[in-house]
C-alpha atoms as a PDB file:
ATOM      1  CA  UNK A   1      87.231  78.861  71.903  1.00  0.00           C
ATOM      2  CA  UNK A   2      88.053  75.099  70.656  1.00  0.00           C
ATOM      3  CA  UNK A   3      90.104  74.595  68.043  1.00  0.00           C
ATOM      4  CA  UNK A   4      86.829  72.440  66.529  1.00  0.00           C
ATOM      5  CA  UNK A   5      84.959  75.501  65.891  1.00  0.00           C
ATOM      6  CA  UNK A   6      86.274  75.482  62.301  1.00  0.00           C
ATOM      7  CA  UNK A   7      86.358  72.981  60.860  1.00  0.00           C
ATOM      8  CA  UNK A   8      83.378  70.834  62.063  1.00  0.00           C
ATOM      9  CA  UNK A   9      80.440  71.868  60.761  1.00  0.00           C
ATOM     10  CA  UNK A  10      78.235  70.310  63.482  1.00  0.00           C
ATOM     11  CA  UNK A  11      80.213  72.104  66.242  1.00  0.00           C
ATOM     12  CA  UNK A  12      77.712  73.262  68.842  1.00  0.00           C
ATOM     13  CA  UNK A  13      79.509  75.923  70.918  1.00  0.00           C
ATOM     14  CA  UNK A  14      76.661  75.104  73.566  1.00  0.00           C
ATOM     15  CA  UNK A  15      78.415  71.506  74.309  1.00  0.00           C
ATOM     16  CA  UNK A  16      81.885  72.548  74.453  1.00  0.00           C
ATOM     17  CA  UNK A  17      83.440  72.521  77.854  1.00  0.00           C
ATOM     18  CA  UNK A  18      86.642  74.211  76.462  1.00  0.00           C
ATOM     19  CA  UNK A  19      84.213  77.171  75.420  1.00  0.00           C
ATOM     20  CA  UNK A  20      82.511  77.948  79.269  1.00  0.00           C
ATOM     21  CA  UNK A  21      84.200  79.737  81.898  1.00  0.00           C
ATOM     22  CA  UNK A  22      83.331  79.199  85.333  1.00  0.00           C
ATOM     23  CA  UNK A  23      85.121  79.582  88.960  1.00  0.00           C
ATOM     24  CA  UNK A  24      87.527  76.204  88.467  1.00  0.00           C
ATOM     25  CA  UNK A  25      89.571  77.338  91.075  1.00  0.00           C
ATOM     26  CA  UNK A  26      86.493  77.364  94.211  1.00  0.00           C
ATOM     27  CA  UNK A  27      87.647  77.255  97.755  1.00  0.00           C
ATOM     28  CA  UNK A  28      85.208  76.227 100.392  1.00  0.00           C
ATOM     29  CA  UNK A  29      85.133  79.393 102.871  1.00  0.00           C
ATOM     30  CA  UNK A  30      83.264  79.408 106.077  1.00  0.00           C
ATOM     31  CA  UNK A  31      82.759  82.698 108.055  1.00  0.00           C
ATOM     32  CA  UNK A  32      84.426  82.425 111.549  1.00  0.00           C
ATOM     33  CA  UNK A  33      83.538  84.607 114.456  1.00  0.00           C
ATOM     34  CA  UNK A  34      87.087  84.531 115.462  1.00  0.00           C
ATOM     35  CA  UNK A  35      88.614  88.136 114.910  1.00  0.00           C
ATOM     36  CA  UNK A  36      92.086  88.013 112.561  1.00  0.00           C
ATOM     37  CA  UNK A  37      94.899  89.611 114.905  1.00  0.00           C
ATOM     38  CA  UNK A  38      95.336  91.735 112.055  1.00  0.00           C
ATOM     39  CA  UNK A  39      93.907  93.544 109.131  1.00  0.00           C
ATOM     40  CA  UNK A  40      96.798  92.582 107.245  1.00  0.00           C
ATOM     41  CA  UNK A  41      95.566  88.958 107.931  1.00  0.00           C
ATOM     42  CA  UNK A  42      91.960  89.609 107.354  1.00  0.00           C
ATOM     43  CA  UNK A  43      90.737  88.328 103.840  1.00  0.00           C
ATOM     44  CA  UNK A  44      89.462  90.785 101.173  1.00  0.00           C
ATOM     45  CA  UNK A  45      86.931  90.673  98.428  1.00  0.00           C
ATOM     46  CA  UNK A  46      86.119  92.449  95.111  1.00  0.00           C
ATOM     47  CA  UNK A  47      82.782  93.260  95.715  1.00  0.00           C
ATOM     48  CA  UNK A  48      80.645  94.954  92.802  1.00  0.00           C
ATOM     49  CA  UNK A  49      78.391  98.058  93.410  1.00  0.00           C
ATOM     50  CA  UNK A  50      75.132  96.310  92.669  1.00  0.00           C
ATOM     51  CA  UNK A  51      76.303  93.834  94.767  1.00  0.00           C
ATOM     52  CA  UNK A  52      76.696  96.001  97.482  1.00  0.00           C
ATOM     53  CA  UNK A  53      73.773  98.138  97.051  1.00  0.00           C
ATOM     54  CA  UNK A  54      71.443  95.106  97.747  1.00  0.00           C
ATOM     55  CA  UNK A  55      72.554  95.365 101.596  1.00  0.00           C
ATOM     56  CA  UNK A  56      71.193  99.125 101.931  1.00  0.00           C
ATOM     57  CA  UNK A  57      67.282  98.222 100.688  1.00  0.00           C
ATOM     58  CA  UNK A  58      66.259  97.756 104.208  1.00  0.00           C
ATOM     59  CA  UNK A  59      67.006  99.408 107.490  1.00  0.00           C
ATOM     60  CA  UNK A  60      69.820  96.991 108.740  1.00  0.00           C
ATOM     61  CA  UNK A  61      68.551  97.357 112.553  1.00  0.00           C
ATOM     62  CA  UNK A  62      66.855  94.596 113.218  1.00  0.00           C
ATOM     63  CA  UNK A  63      64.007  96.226 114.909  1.00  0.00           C
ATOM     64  CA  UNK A  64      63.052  98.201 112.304  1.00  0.00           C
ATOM     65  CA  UNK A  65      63.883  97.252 108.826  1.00  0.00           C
ATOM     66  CA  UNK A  66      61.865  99.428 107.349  1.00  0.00           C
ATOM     67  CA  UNK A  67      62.526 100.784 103.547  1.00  0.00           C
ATOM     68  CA  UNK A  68      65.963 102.719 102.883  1.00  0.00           C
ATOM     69  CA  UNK A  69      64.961 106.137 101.695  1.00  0.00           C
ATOM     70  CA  UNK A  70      68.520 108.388 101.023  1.00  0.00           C
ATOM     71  CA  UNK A  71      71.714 106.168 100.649  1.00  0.00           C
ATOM     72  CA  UNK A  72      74.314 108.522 100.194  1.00  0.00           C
ATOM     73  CA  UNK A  73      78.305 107.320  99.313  1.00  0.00           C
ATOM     74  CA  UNK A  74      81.555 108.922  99.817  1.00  0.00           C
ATOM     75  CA  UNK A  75      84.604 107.858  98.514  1.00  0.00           C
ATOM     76  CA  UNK A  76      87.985 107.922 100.522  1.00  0.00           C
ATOM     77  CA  UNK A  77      90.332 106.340  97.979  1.00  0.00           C
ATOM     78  CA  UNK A  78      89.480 102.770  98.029  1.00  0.00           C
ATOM     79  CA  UNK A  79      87.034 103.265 100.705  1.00  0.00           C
ATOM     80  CA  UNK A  80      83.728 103.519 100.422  1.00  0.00           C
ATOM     81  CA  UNK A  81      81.128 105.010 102.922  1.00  0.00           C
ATOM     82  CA  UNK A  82      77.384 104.371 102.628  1.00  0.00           C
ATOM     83  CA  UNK A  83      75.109 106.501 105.408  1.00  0.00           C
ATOM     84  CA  UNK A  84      71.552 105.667 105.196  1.00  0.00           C
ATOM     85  CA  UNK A  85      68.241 106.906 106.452  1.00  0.00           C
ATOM     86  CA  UNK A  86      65.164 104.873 106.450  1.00  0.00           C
ATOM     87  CA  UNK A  87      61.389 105.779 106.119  1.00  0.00           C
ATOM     88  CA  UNK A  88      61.153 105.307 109.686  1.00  0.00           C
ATOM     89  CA  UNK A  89      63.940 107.750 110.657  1.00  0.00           C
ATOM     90  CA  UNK A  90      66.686 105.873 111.397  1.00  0.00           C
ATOM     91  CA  UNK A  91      70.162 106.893 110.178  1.00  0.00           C
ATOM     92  CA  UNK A  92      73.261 104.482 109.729  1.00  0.00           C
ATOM     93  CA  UNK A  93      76.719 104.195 108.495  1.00  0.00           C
ATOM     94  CA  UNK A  94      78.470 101.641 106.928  1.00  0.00           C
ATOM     95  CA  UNK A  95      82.481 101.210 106.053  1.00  0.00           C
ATOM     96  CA  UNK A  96      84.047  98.753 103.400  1.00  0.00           C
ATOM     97  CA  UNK A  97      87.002  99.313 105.697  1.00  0.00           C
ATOM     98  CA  UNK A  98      88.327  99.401 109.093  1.00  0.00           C
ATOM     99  CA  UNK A  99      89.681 102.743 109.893  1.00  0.00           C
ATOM    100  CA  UNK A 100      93.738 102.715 111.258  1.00  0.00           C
ATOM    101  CA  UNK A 101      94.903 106.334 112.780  1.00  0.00           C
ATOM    102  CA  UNK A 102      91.599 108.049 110.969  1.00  0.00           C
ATOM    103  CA  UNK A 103      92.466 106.330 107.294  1.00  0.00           C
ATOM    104  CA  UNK A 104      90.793 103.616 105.261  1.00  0.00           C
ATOM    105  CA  UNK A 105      93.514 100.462 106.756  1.00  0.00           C
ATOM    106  CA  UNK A 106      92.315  99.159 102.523  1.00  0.00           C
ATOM    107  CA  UNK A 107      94.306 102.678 101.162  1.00  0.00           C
ATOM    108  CA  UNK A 108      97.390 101.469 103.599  1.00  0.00           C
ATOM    109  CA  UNK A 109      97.720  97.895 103.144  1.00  0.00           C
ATOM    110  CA  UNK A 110      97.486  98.606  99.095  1.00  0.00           C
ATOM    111  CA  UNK A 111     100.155 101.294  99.219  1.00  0.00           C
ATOM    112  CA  UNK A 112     101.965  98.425 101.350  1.00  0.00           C
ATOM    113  CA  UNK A 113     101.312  95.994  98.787  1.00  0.00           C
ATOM    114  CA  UNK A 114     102.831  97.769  95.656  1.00  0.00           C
ATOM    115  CA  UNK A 115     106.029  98.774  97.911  1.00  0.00           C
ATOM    116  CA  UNK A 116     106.468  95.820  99.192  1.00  0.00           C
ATOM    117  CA  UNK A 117     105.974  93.704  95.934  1.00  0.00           C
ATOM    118  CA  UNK A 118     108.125  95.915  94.312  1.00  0.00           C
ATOM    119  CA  UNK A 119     106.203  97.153  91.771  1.00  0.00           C
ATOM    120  CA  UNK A 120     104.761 101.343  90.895  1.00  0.00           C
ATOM    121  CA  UNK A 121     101.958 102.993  91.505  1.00  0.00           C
ATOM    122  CA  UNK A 122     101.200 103.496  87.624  1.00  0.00           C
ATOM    123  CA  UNK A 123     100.948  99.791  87.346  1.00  0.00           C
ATOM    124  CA  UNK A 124      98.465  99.604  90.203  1.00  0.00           C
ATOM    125  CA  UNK A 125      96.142 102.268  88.875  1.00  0.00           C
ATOM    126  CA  UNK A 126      96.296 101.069  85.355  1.00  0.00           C
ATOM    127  CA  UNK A 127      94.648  97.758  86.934  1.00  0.00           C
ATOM    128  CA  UNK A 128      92.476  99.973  88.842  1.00  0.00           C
ATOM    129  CA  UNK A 129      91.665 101.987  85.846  1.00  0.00           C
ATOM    130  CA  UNK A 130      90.579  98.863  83.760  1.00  0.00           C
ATOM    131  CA  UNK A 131      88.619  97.141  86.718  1.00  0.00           C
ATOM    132  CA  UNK A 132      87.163 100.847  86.596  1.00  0.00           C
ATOM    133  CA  UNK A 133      87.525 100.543  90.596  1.00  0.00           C
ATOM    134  CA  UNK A 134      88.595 103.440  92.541  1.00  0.00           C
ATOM    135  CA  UNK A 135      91.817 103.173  94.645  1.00  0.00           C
ATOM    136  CA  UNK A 136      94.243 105.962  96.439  1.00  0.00           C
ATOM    137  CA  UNK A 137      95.262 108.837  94.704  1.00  0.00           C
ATOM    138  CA  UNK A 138      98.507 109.161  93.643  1.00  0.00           C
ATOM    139  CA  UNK A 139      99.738 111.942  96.087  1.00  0.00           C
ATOM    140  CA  UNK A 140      98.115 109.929  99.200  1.00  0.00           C
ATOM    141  CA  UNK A 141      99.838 106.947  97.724  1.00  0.00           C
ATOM    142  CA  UNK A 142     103.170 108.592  97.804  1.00  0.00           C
ATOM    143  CA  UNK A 143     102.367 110.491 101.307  1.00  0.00           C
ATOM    144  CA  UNK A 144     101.492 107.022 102.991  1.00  0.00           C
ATOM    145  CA  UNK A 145     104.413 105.492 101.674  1.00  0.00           C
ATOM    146  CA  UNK A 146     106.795 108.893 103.058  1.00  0.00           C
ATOM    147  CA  UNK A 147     105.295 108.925 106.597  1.00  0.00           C
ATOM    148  CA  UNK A 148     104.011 105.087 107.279  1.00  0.00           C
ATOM    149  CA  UNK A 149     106.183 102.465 104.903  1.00  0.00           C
ATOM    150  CA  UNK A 150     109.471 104.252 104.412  1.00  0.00           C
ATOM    151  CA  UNK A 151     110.256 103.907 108.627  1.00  0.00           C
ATOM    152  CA  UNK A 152     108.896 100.984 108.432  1.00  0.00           C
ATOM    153  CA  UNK A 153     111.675  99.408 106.073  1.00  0.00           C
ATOM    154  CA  UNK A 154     114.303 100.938 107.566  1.00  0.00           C
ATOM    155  CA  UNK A 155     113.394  99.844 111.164  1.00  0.00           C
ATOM    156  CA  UNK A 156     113.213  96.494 109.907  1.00  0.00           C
ATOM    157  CA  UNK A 157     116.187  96.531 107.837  1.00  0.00           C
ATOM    158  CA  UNK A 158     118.135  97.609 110.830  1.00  0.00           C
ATOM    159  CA  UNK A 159     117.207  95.517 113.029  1.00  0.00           C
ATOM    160  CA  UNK A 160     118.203  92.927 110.684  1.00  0.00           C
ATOM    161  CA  UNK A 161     121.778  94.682 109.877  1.00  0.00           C
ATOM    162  CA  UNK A 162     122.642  94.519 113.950  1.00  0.00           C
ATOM    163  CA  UNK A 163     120.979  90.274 114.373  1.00  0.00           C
ATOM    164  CA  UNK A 164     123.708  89.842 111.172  1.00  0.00           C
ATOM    165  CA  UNK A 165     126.651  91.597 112.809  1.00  0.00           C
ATOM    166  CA  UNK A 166     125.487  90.037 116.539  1.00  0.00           C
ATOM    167  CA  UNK A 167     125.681  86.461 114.829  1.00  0.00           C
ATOM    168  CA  UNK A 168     129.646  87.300 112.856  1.00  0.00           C
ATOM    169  CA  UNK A 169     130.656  88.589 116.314  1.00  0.00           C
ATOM    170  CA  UNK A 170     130.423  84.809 117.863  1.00  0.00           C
ATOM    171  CA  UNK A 171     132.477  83.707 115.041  1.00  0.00           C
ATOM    172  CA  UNK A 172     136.021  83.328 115.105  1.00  0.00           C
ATOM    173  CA  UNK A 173     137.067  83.499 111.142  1.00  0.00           C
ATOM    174  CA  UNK A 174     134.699  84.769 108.064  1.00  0.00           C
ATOM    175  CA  UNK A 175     135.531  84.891 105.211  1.00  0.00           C
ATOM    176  CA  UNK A 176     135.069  87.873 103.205  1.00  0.00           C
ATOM    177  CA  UNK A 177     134.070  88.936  99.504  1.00  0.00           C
ATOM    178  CA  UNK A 178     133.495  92.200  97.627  1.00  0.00           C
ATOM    179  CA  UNK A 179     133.274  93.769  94.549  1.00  0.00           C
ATOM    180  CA  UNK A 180     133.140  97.804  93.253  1.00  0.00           C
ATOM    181  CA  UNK A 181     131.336  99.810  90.977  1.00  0.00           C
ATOM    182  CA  UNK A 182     131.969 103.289  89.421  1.00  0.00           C
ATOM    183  CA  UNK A 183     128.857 104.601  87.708  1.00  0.00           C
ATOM    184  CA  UNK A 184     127.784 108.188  88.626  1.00  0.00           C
ATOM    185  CA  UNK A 185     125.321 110.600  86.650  1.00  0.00           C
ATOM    186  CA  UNK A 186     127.224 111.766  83.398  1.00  0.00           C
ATOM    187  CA  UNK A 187     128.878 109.203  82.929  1.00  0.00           C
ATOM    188  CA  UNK A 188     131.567 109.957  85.687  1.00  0.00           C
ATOM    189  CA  UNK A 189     133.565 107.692  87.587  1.00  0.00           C
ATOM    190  CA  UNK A 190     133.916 109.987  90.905  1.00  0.00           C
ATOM    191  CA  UNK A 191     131.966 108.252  92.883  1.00  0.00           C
ATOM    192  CA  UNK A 192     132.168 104.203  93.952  1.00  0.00           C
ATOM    193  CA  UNK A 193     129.801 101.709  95.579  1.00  0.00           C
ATOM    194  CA  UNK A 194     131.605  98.901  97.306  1.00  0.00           C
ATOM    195  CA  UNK A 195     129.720  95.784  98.365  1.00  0.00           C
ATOM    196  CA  UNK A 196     130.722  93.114 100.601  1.00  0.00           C
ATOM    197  CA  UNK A 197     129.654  89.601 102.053  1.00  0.00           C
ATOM    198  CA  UNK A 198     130.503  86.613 104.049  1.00  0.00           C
ATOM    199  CA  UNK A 199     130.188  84.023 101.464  1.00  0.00           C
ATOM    200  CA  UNK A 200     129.656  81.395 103.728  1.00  0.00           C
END
């Protein structure tokens, strides 16, 4: 609200372009029959359900289109599955995702996203809880990240480690630095963790 509000007492709330919200931030977007090489690359949208339940009115062959009779959705963490039947028989199903090894790729790439952001699973689904939008349950969440994202980073990281130690084997001198810490459970010095680098 403006700061005008009061102490002006012919403030019209109406006029103020400080008091209206609007999309400021638009971005021309054209659809493109090109294909993205990826869903990882493919754009995403927050679509609302009575949005979405404008598309299932009508029979969405375009032979028919008659009346849609029985919509019926199922929810696979943040997918959402809408079969239809229409007064003239037909039957049709519809996915807000692309399915990856017989999962939702949405409930992947946003168990990707929090690990690889680097933030928790409580902080997505508080989000989710207040956008009151459903998302993947916390023990898929977990599962995904044991047995798709876990191999993932250490694949990667290792791969990485050996292009590093390729690259300081061409090199005649480095020049090495390093630093320790003690600091074990209880309090206990037993154990260190030593850390080095090439500080060039």
């Amino acid at each position: 609200m403006s700061d005008h509000a009061g102490d002006d007492p012919d403030y019209d709330p109406a006029t103020d372009t400080d008091s209206t919200l609007s999309d400021c931030d638009e971005v021309e977007y054209t659809c493109t029959p090109t294909v993205p090489q990826s869903v990882a690359e493919e754009q995403k949208f927050l679509v609302f359900e009575n949005s979405l339940a404008e598309l299932f009115v009508r029979c969405p062959k375009p032979t028919c289109l008659s009346k849609v009779i029985s919509p019926q959705k199922s929810l696979f963490g943040s997918r959402l599955i809408v079969r239809t039947r229409c007064a003239a028989g037909c039957s049709s199903t519809w996915s807000s995702q692309p399915t990856l090894n017989k999962m939702g790729a949405g409930n992947l790439l946003l168990s990707a996203a929090v690990l690889f952001s680097g933030n928790t699973y409580t902080k997505l689904h508080d989000i989710a809880d207040h956008l009151n939008m459903p998302i993947v349950g916390e023990t898929q969440f977990y599962s995904i990240q044991k047995r798709y994202l876990f191999p993932v980073v250490n694949e990667t990281w290792l791969s990485m480690q050996i292009a590093i130690l390729d690259g300081l084997s061409t090199v005649d001198r480095i020049v090495m630095s390093g630093d320790g810490r003690c600091d074990s459970p209880g309090h206990c010095a037993k154990y260190m963790t030593y850390t080095q680098f090439d500080i060039r």
